[in-house]
PDB file of N, CA and C in Angstrom:
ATOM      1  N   UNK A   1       3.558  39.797 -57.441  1.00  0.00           N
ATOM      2  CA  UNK A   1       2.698  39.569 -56.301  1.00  0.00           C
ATOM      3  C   UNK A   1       2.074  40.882 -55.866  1.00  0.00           C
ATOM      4  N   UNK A   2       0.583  40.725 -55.436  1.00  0.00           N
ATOM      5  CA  UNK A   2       0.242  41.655 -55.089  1.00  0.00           C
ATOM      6  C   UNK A   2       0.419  42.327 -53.395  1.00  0.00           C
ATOM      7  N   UNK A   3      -0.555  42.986 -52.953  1.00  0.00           N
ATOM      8  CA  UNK A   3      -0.167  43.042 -51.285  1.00  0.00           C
ATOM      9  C   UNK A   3      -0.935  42.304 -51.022  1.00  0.00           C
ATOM     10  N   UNK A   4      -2.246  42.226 -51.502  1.00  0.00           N
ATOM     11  CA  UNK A   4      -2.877  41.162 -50.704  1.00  0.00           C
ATOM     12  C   UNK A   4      -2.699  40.333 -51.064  1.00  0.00           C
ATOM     13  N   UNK A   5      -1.846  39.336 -51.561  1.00  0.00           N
ATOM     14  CA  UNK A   5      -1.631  37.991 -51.834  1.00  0.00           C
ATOM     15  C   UNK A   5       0.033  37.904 -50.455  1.00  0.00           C
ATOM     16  N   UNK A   6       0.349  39.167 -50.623  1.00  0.00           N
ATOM     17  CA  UNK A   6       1.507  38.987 -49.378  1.00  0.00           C
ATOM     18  C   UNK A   6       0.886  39.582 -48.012  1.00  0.00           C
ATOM     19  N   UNK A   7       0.160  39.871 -47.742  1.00  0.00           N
ATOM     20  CA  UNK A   7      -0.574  39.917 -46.762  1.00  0.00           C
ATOM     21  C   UNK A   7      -1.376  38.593 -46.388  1.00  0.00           C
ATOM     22  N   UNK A   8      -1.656  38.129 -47.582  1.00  0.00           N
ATOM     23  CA  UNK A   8      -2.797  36.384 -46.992  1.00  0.00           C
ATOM     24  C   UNK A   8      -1.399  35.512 -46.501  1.00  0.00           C
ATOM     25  N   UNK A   9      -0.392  35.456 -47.716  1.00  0.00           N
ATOM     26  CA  UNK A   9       0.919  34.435 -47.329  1.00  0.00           C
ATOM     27  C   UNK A   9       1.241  34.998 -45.637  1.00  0.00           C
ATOM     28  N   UNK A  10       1.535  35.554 -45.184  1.00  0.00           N
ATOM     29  CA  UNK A  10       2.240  36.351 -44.119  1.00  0.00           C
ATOM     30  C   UNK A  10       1.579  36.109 -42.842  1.00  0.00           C
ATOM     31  N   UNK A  11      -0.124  36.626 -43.252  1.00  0.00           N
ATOM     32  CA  UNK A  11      -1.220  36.240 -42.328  1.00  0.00           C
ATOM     33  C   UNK A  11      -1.567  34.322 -41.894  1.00  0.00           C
ATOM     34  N   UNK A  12      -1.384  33.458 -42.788  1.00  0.00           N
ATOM     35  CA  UNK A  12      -1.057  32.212 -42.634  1.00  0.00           C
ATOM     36  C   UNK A  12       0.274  31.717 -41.998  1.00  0.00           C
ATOM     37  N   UNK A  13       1.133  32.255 -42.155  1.00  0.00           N
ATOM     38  CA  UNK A  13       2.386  31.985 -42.271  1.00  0.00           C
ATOM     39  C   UNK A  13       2.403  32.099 -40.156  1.00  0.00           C
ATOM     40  N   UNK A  14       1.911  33.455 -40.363  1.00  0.00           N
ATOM     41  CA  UNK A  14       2.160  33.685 -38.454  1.00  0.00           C
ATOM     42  C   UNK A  14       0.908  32.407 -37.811  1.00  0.00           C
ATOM     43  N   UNK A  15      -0.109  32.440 -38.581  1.00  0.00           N
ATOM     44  CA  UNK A  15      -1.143  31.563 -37.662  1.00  0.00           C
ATOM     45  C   UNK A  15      -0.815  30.203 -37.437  1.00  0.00           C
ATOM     46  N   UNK A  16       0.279  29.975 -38.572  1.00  0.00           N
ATOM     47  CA  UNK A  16       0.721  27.886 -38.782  1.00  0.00           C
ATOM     48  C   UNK A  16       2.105  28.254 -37.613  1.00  0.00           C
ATOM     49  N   UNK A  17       2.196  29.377 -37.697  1.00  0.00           N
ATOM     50  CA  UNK A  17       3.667  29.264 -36.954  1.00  0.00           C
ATOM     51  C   UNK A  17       3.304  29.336 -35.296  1.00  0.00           C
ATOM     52  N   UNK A  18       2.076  30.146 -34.970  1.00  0.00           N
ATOM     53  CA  UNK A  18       1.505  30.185 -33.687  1.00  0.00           C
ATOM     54  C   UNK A  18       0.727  29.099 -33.234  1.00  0.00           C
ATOM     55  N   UNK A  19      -0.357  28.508 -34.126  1.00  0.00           N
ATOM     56  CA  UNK A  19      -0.879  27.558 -33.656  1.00  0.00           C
ATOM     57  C   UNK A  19      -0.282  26.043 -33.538  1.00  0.00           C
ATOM     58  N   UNK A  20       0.587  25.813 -34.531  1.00  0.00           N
ATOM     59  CA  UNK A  20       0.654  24.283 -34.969  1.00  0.00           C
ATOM     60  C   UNK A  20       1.643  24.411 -33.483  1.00  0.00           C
ATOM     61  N   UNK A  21       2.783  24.866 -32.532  1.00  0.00           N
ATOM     62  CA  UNK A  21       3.079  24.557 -31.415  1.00  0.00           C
ATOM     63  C   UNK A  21       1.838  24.163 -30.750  1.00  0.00           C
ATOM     64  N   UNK A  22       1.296  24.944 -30.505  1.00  0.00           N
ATOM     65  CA  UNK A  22      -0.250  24.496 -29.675  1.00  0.00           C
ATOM     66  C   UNK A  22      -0.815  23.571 -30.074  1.00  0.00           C
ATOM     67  N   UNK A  23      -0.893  23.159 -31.124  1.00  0.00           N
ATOM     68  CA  UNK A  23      -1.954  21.983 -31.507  1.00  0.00           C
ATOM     69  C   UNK A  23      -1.030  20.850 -31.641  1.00  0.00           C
ATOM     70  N   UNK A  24       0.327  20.489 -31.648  1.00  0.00           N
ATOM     71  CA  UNK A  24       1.245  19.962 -31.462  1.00  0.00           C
ATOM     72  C   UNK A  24       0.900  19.850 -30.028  1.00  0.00           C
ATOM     73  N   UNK A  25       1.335  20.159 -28.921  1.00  0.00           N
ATOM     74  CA  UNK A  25       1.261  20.252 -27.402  1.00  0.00           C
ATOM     75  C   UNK A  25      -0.022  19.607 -27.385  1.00  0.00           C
ATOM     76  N   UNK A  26      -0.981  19.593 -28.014  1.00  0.00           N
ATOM     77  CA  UNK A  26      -2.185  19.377 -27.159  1.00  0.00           C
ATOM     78  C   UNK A  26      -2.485  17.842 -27.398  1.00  0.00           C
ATOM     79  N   UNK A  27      -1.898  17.166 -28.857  1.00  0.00           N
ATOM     80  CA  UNK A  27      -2.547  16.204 -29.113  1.00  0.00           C
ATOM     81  C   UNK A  27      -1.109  15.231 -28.932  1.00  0.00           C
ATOM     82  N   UNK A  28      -0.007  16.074 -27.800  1.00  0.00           N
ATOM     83  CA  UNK A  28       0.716  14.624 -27.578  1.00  0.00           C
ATOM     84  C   UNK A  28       0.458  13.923 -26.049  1.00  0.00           C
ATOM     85  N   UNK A  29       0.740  12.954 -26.052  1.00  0.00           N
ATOM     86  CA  UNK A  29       0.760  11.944 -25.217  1.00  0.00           C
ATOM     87  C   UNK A  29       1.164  12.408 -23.927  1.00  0.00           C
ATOM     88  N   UNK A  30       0.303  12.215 -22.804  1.00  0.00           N
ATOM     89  CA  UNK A  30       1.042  13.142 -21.520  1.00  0.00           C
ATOM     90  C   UNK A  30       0.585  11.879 -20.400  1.00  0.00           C
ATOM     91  N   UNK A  31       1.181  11.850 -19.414  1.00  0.00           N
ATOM     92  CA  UNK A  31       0.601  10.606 -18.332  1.00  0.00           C
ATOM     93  C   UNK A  31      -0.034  11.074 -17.403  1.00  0.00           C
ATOM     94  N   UNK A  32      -0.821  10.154 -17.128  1.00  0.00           N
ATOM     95  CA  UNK A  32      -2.379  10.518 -16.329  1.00  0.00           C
ATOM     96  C   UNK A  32      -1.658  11.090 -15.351  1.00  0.00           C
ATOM     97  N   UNK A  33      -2.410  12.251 -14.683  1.00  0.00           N
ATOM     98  CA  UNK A  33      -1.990  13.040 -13.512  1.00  0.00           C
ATOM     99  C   UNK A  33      -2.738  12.138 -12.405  1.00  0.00           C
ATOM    100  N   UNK A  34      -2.062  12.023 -11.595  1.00  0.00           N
ATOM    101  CA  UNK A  34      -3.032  11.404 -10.054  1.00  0.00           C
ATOM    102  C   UNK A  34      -2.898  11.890  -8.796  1.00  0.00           C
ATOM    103  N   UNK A  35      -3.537  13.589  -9.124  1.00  0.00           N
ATOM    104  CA  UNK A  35      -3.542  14.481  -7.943  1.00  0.00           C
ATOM    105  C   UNK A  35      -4.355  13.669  -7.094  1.00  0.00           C
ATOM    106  N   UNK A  36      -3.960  13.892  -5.949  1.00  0.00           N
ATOM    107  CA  UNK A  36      -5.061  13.414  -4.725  1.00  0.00           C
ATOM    108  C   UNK A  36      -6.251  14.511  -4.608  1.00  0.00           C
ATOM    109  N   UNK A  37      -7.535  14.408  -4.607  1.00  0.00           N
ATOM    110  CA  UNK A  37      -8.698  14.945  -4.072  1.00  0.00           C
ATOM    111  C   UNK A  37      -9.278  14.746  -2.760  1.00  0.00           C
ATOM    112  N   UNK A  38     -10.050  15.447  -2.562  1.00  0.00           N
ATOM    113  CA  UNK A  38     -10.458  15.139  -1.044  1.00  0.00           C
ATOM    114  C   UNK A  38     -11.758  13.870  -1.094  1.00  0.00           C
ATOM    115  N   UNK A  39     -11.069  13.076  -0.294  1.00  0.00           N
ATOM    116  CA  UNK A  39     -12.156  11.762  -0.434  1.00  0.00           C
ATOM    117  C   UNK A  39     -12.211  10.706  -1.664  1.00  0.00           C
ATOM    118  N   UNK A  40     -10.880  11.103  -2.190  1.00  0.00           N
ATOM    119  CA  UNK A  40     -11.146  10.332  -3.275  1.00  0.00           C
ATOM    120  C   UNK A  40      -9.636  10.023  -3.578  1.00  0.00           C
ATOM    121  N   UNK A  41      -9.350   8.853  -3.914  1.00  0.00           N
ATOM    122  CA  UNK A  41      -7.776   7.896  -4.093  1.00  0.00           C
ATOM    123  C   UNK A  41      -7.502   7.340  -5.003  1.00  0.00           C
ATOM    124  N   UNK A  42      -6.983   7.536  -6.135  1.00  0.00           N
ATOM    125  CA  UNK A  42      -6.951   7.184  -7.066  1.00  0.00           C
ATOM    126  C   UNK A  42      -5.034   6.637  -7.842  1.00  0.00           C
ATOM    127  N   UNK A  43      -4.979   5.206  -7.787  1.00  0.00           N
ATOM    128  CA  UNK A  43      -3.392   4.804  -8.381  1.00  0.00           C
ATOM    129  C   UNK A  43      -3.050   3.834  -9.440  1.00  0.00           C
ATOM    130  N   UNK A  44      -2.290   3.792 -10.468  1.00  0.00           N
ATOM    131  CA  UNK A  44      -2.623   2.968 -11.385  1.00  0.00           C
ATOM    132  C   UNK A  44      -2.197   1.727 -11.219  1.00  0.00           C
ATOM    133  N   UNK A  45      -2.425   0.513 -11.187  1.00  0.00           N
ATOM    134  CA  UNK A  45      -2.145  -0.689 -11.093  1.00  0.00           C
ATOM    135  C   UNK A  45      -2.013  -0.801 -12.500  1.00  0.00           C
ATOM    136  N   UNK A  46      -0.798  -1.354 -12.647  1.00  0.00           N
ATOM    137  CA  UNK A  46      -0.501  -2.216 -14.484  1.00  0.00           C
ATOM    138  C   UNK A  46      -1.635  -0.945 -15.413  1.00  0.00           C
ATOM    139  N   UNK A  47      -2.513  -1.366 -16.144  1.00  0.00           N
ATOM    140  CA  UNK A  47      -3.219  -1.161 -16.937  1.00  0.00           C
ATOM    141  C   UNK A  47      -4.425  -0.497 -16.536  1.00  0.00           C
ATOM    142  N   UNK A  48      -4.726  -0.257 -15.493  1.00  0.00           N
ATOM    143  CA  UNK A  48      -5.719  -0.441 -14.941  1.00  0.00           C
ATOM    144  C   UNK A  48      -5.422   0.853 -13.270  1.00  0.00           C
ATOM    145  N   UNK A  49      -6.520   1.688 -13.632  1.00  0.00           N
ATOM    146  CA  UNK A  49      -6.398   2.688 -12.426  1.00  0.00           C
ATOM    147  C   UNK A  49      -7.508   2.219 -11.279  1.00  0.00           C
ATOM    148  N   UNK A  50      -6.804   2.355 -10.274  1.00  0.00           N
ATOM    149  CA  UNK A  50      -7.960   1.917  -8.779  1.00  0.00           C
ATOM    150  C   UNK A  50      -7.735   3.385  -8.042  1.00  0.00           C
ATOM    151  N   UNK A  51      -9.598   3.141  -8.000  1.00  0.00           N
ATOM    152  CA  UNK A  51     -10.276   4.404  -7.226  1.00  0.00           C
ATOM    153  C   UNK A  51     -11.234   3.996  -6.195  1.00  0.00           C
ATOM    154  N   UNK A  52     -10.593   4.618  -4.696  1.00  0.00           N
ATOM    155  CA  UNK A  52     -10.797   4.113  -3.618  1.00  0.00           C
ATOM    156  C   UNK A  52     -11.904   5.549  -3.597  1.00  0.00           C
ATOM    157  N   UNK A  53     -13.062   5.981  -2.924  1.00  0.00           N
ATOM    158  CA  UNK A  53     -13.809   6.517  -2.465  1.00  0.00           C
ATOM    159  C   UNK A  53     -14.429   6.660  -1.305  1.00  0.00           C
ATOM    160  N   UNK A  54     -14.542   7.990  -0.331  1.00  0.00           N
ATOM    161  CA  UNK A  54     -14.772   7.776   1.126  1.00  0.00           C
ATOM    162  C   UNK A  54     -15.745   8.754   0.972  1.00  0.00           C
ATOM    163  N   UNK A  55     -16.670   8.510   1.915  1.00  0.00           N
ATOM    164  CA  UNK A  55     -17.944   9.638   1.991  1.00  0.00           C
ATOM    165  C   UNK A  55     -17.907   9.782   3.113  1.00  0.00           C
ATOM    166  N   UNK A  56     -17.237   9.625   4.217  1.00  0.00           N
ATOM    167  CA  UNK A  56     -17.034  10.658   5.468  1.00  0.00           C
ATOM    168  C   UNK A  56     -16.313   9.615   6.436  1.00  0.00           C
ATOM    169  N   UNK A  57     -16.683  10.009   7.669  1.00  0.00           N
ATOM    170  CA  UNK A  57     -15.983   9.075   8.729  1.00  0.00           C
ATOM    171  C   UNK A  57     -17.052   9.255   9.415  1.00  0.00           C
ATOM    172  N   UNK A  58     -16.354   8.082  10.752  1.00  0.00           N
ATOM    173  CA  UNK A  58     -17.409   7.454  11.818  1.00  0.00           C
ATOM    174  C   UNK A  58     -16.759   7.640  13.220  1.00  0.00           C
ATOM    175  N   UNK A  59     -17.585   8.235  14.178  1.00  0.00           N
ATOM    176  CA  UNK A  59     -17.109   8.499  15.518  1.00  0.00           C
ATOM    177  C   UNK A  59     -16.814   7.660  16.220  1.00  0.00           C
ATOM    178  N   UNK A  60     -15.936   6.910  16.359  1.00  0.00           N
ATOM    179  CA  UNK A  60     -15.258   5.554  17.595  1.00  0.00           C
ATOM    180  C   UNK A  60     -14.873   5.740  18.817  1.00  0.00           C
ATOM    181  N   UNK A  61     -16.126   5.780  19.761  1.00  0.00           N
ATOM    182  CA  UNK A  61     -15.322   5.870  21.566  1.00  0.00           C
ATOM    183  C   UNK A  61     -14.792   4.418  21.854  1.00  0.00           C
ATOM    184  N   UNK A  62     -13.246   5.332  21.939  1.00  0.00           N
ATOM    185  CA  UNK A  62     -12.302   3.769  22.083  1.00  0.00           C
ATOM    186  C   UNK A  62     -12.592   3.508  23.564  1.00  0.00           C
ATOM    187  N   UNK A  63     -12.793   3.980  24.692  1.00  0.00           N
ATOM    188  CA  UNK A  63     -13.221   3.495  25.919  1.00  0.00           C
ATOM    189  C   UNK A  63     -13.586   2.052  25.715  1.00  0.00           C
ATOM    190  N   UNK A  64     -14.752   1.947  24.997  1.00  0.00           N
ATOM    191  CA  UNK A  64     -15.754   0.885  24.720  1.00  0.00           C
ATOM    192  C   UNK A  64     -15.468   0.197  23.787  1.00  0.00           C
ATOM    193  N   UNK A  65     -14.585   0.004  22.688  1.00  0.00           N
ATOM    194  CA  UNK A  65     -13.952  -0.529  21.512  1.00  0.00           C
ATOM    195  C   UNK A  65     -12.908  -1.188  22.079  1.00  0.00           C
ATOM    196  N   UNK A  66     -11.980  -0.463  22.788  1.00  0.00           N
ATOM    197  CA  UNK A  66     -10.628  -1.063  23.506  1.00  0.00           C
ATOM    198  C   UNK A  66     -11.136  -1.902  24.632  1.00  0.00           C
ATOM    199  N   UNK A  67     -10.415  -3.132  24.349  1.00  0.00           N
ATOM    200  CA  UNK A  67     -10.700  -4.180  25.619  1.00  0.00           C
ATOM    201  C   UNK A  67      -9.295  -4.366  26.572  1.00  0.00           C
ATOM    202  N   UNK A  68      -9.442  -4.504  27.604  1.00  0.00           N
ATOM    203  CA  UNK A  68      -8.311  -5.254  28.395  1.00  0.00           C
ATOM    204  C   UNK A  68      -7.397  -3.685  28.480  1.00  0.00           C
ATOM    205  N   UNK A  69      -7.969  -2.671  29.168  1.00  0.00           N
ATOM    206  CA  UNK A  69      -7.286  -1.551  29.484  1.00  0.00           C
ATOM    207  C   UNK A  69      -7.859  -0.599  30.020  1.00  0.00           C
ATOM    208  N   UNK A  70      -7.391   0.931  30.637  1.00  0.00           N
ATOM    209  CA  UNK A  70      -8.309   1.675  31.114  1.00  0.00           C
ATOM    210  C   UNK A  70      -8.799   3.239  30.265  1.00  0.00           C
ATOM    211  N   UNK A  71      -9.717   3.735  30.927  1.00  0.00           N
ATOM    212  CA  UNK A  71     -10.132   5.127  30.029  1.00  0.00           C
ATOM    213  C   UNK A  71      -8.911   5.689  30.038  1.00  0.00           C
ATOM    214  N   UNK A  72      -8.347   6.158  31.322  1.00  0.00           N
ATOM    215  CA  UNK A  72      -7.270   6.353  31.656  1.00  0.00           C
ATOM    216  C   UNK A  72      -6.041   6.593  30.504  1.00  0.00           C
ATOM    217  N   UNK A  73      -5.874   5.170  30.380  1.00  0.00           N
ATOM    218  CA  UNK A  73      -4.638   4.830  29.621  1.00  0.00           C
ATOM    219  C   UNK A  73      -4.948   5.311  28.322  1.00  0.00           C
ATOM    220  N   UNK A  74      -6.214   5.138  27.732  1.00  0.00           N
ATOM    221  CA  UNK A  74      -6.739   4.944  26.090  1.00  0.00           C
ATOM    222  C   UNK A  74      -6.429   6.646  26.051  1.00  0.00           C
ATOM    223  N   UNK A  75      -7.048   7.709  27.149  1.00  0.00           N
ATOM    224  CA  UNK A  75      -6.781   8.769  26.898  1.00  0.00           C
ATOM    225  C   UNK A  75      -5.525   9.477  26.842  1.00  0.00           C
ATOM    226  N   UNK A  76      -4.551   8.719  27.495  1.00  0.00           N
ATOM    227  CA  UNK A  76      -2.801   9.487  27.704  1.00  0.00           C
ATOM    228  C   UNK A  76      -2.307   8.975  26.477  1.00  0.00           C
ATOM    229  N   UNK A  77      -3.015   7.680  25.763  1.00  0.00           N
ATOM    230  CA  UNK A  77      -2.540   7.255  24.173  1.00  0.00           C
ATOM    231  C   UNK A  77      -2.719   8.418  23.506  1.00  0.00           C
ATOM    232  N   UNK A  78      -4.296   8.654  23.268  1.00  0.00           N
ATOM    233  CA  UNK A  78      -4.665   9.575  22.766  1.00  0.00           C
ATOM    234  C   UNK A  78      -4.318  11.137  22.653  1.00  0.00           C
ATOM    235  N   UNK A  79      -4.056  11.217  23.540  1.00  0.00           N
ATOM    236  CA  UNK A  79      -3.406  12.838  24.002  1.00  0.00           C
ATOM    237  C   UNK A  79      -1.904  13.148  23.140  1.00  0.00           C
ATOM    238  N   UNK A  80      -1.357  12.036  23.143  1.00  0.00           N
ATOM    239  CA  UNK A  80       0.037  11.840  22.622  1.00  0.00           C
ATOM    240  C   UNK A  80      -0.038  11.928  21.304  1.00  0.00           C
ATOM    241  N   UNK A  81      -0.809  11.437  20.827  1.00  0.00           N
ATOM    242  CA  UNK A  81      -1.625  11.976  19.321  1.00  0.00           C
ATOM    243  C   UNK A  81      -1.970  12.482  18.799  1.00  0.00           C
ATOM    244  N   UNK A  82      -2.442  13.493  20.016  1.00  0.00           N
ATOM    245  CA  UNK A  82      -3.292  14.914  19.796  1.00  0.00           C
ATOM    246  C   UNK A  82      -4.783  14.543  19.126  1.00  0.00           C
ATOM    247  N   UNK A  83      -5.208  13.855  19.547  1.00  0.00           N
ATOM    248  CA  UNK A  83      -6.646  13.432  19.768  1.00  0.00           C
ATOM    249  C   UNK A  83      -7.382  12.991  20.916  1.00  0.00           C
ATOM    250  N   UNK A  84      -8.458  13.434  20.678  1.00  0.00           N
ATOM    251  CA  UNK A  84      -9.735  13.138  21.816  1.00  0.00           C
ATOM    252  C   UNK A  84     -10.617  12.334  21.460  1.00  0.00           C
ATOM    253  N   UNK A  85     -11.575  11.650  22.458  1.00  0.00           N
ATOM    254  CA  UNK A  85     -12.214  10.140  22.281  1.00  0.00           C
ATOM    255  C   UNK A  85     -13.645  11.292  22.067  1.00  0.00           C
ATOM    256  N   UNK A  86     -14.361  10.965  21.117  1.00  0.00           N
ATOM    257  CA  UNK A  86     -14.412   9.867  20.467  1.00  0.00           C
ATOM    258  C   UNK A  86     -13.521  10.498  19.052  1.00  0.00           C
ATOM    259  N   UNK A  87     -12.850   9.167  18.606  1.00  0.00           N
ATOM    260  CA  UNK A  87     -12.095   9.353  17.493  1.00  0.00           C
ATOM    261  C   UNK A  87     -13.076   9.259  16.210  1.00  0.00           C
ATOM    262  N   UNK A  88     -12.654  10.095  14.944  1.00  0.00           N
ATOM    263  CA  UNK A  88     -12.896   9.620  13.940  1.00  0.00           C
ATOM    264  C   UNK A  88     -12.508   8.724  12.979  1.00  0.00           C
ATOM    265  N   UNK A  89     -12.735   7.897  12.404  1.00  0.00           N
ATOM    266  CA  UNK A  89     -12.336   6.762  11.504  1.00  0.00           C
ATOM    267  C   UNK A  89     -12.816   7.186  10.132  1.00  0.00           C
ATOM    268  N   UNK A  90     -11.659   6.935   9.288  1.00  0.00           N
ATOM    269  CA  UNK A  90     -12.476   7.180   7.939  1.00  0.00           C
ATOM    270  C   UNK A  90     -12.673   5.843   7.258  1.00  0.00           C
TER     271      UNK A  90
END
């Protein structure tokens, strides 16, 4: 054998030994990740992934929404919550 015939064996030898882990890792089977994003909900049902989507929220003065009570009251709810009217809804 020459050197460069043990230099090519050697030079293959490290690249099958470095890559094939990696290319092993990459082409196995891994389960869908379902980070939460902002505005966006995503969970798998059976077979099948459901993706809920929100494009903002909506300002609700419960004063006027809430029936059969006072500002009063809606606000000492609220306070306890650490929110102020008008609320947001997403």
């Amino acid at each position: 054998m020459t050197l460069r015939s043990i230099l090519t064996c050697t030079t293959i030898t490290l690249i099958l030994g470095v890559a094939a882990p990696s290319i092993a890792a990459d082409t196995a089977p891994t389960p869908a990740a379902y980070a939460q994003q902002t505005d966006v909900y995503a969970m798998p049902v059976g077979d099948l992934e459901i993706v809920s989507l929100s494009d903002g929220t909506v300002p609700q003065n419960l004063h006027k929404l809430l029936t059969g009570t006072t500002a009063a009251e809606v606000d000492d709810l609220l306070k306890d919550a650490f929110q102020v009217n008008p609320v947001d809804f997403h």
